[in-house]
N, C-alpha and C. Protein backbone atom coordinates (compact mmCIF):
# COMPACT_ATOMS: atom_id res chain seq x y z
N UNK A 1 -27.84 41.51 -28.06
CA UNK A 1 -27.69 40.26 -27.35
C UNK A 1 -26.63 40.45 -26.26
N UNK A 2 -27.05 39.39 -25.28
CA UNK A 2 -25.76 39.92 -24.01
C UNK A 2 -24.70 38.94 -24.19
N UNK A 3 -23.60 40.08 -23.76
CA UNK A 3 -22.28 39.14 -24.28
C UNK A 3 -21.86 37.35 -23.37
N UNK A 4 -22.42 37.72 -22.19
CA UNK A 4 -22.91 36.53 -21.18
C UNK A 4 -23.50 35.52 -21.70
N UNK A 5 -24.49 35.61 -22.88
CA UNK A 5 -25.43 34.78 -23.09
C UNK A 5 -24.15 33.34 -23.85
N UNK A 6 -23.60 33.22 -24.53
CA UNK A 6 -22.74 32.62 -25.31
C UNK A 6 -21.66 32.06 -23.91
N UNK A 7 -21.31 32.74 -22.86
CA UNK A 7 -20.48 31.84 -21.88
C UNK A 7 -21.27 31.79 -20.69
N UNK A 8 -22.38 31.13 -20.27
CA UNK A 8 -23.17 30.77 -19.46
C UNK A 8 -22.17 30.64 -18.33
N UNK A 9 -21.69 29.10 -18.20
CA UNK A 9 -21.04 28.16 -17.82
C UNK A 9 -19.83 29.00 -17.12
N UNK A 10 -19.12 29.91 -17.97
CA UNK A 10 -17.56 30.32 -17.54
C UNK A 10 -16.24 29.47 -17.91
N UNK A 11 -15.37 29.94 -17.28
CA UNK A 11 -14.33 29.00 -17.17
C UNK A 11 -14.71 27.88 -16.14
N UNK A 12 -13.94 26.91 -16.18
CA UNK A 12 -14.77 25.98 -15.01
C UNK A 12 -13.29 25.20 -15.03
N UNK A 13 -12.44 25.15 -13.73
CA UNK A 13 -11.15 24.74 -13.27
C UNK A 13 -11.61 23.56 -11.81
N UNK A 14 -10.52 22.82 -12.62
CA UNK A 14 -11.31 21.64 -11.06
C UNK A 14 -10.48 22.34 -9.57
N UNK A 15 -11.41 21.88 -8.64
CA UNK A 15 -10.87 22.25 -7.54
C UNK A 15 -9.57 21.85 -6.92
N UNK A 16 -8.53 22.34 -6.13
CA UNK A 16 -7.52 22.55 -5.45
C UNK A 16 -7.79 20.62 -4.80
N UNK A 17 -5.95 19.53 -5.36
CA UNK A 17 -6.42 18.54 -4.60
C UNK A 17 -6.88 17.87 -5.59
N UNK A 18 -7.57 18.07 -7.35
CA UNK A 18 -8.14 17.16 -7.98
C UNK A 18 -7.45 16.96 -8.96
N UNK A 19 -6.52 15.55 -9.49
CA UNK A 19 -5.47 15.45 -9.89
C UNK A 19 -5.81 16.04 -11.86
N UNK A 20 -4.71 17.05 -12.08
CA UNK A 20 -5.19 17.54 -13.94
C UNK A 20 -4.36 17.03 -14.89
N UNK A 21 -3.34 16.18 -14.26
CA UNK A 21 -2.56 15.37 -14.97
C UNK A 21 -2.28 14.00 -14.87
N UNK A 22 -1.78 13.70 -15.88
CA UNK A 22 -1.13 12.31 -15.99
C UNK A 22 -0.07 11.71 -14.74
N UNK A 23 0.65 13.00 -13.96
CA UNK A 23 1.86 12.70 -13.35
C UNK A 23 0.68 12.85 -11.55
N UNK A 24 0.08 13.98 -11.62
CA UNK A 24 -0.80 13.57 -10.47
C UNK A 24 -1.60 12.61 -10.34
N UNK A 25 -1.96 12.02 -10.92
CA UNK A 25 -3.30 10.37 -11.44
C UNK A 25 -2.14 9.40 -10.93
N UNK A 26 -0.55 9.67 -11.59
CA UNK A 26 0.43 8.56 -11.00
C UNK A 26 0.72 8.42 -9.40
N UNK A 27 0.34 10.00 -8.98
CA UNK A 27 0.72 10.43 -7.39
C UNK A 27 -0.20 9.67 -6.74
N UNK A 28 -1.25 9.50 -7.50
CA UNK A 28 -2.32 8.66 -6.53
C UNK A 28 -2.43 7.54 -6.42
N UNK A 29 -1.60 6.75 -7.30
CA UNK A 29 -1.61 5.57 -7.19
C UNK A 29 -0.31 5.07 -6.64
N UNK A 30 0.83 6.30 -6.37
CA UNK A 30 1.69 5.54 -5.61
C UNK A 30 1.27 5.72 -4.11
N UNK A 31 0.51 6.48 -3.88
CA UNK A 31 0.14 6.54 -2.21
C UNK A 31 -1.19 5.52 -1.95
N UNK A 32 -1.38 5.40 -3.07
CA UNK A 32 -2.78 3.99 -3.29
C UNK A 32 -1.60 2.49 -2.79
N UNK A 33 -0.34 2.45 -3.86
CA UNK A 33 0.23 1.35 -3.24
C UNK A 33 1.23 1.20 -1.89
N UNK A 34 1.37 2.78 -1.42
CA UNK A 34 2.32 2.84 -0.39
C UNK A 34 1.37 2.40 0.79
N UNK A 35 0.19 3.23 1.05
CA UNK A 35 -0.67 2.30 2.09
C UNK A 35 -1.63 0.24 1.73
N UNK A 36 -1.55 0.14 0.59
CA UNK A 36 -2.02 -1.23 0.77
C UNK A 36 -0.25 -1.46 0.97
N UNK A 37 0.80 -1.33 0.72
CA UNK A 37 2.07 -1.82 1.29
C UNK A 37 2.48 -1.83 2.78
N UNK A 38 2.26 -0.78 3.25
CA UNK A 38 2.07 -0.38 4.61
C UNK A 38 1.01 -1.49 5.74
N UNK A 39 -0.47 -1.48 4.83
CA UNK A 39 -1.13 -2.21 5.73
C UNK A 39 -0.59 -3.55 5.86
N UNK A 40 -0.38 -4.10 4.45
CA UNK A 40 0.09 -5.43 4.58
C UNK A 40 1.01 -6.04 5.47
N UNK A 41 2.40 -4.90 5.54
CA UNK A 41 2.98 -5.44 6.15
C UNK A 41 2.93 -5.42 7.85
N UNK A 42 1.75 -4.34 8.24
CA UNK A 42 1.31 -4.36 9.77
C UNK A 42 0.83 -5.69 9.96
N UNK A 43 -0.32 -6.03 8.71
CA UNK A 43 -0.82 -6.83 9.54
C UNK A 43 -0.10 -8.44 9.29
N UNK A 44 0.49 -8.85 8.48
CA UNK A 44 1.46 -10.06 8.65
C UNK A 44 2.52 -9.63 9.96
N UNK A 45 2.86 -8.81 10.33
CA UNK A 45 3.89 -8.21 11.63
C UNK A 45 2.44 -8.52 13.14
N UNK A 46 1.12 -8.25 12.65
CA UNK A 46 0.10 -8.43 13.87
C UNK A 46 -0.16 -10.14 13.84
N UNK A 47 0.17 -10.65 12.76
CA UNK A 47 -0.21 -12.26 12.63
C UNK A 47 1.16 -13.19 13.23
N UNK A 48 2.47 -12.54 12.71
CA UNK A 48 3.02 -13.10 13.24
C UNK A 48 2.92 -13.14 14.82
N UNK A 49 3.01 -11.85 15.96
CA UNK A 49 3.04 -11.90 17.00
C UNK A 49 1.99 -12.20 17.73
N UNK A 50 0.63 -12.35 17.08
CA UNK A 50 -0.38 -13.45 17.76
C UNK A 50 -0.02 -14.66 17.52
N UNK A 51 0.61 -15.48 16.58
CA UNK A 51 1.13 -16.63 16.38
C UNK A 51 1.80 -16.81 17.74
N UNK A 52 3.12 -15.85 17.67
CA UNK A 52 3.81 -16.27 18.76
C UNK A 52 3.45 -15.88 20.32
N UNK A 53 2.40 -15.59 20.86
CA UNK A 53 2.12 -15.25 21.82
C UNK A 53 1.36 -16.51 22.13
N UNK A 54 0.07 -16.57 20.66
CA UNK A 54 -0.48 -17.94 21.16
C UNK A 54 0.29 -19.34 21.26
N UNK A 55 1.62 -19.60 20.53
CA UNK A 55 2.29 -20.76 21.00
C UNK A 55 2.90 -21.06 21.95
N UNK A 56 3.54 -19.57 22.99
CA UNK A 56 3.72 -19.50 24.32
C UNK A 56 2.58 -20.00 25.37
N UNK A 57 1.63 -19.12 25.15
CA UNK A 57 0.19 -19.54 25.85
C UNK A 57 -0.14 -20.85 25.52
N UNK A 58 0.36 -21.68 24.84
CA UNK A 58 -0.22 -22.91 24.54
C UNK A 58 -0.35 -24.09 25.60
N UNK A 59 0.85 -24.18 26.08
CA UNK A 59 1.07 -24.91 27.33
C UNK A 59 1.00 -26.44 26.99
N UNK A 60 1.26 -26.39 25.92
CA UNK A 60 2.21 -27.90 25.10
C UNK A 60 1.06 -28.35 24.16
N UNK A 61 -0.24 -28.07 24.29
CA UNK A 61 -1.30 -28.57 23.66
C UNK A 61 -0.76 -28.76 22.50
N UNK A 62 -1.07 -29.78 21.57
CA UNK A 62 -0.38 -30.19 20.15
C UNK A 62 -1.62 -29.09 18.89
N UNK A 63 -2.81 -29.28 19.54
CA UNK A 63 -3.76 -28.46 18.92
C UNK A 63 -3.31 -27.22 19.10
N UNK A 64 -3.13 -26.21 19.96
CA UNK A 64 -3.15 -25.33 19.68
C UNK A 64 -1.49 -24.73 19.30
N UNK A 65 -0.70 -25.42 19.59
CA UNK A 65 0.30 -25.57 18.97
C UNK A 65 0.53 -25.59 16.75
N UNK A 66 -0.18 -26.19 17.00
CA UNK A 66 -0.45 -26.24 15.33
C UNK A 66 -0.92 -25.28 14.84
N UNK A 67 -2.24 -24.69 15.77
CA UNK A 67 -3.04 -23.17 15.21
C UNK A 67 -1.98 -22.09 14.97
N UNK A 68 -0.82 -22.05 16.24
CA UNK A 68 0.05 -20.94 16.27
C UNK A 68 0.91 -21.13 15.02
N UNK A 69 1.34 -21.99 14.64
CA UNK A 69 2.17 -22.15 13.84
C UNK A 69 1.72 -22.42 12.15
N UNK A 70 0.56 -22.58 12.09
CA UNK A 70 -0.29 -22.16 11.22
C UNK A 70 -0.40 -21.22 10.96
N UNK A 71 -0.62 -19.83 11.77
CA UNK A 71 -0.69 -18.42 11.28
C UNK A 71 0.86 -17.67 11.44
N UNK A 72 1.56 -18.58 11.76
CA UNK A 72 3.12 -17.81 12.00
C UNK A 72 3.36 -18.09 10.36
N UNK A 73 2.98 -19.16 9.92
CA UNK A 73 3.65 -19.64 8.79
C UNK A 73 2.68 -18.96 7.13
N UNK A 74 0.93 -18.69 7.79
CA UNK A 74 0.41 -17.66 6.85
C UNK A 74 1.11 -16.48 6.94
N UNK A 75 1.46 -16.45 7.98
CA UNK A 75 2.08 -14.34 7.93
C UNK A 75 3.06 -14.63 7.41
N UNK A 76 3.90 -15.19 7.48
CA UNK A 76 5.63 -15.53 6.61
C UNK A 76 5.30 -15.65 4.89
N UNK A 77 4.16 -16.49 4.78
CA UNK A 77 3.81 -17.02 3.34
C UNK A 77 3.42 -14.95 2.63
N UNK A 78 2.43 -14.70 3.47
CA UNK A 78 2.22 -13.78 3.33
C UNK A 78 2.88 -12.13 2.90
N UNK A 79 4.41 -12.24 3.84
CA UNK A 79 5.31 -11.54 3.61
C UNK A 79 5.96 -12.02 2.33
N UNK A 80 6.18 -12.79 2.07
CA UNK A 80 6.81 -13.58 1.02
C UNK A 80 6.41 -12.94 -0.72
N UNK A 81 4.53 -12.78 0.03
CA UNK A 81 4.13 -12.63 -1.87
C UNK A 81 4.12 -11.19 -1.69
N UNK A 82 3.63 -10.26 -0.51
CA UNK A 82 4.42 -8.99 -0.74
C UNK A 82 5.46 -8.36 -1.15
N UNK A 83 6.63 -8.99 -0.22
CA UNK A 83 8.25 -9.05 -1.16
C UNK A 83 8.35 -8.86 -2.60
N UNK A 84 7.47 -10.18 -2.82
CA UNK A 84 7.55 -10.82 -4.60
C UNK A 84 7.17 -9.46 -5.08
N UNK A 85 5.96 -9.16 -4.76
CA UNK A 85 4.90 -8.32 -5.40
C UNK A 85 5.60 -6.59 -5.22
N UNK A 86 6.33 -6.29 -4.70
CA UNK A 86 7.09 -5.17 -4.94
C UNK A 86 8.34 -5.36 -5.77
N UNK A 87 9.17 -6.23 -5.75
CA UNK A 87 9.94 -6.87 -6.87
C UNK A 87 9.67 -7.08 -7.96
N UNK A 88 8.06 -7.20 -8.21
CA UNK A 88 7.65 -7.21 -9.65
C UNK A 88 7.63 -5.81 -9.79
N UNK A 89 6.97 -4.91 -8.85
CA UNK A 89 6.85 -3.51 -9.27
C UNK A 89 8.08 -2.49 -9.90
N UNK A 90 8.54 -3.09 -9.45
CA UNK A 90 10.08 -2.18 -9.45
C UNK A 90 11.07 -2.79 -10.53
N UNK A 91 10.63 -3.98 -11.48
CA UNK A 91 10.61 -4.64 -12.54
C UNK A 91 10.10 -4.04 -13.62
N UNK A 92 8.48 -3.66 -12.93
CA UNK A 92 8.20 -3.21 -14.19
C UNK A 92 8.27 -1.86 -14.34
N UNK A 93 8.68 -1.04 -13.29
CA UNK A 93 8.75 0.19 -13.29
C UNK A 93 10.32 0.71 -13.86
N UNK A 94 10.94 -0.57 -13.87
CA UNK A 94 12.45 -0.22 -14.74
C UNK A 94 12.36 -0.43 -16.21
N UNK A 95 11.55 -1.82 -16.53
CA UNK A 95 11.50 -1.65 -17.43
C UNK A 95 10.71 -0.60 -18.33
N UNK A 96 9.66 -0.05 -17.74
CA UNK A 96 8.73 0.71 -18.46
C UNK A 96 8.58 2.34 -18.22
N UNK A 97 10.10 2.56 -17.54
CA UNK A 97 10.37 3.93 -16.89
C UNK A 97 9.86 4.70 -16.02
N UNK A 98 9.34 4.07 -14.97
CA UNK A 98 8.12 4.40 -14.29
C UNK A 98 8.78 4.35 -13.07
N UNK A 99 8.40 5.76 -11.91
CA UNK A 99 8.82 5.38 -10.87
C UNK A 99 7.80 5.32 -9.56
N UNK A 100 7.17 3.36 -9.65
CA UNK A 100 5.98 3.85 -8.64
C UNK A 100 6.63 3.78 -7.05
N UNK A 101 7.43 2.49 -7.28
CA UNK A 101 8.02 2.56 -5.59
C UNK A 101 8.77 3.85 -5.17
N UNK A 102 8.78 5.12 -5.72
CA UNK A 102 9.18 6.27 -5.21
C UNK A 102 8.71 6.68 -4.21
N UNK A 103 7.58 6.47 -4.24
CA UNK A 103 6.24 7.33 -3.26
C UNK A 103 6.25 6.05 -2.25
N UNK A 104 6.91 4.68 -2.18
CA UNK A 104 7.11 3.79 -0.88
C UNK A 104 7.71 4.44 -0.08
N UNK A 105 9.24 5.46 -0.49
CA UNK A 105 10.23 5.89 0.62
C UNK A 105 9.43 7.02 1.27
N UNK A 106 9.04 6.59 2.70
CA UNK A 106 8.51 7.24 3.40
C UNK A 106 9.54 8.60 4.16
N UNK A 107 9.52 9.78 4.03
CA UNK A 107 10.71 10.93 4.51
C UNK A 107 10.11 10.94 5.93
N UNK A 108 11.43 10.78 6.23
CA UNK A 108 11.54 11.10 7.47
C UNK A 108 12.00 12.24 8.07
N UNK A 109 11.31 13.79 8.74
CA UNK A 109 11.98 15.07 8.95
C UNK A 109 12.64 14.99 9.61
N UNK A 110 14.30 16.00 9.50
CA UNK A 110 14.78 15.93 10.39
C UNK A 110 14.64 17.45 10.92
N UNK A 111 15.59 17.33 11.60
CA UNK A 111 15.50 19.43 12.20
C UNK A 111 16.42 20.05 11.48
């Protein structure tokens, strides 16, 4: 019988990049929450300054006056439950020894 016949298959190692642990599975979910953190706060930073561009452009209108200040005040509300919502993280990441907001501090190179 050939000694091949019994290991068909081989060794079989996941590819380079595919997380084999517990601590890489965590790596992915802090760069999972560093960009929904990231986007969020672009785009409440893009809501506020259409707010305020459109209440300049308004030219006293009470209507569109209200629109601007309507989305100045969603993007603020908005920043608000982000805030919260990393404050919980870092709550529960003390209490439960976990460090996900690690992977938030973005490095900056120097020379």
């Amino acid at each position: 019988m050939n000694p091949d016949v019994g290991n068909i298959i081989g060794n079989i190692t996941p590819p380079n990049g595919v997380p084999r642990t517990i601590a890489d599975f965590s790596n992915i979910i802090g760069v999972i929450l560093r960009v929904i953190v990231i986007a969020g706060f672009l785009i409440a930073f893009i809501l506020l300054m259409v707010g305020g561009i459109s209440w300049m452009l308004s030219g006293g209108d009470e209507k569109s006056i209200a629109k601007a200040r309507g989305r100045i005040t969603a993007a603020l509300i908005g920043l608000i439950i982000l805030l919260s919502a990393i404050a919980i993280m870092e709550l529960v990441g003390t209490i439960f020894n976990i460090e996900m907001l690690k992977t938030l501090v973005i490095p900056i190179p120097t020379p």
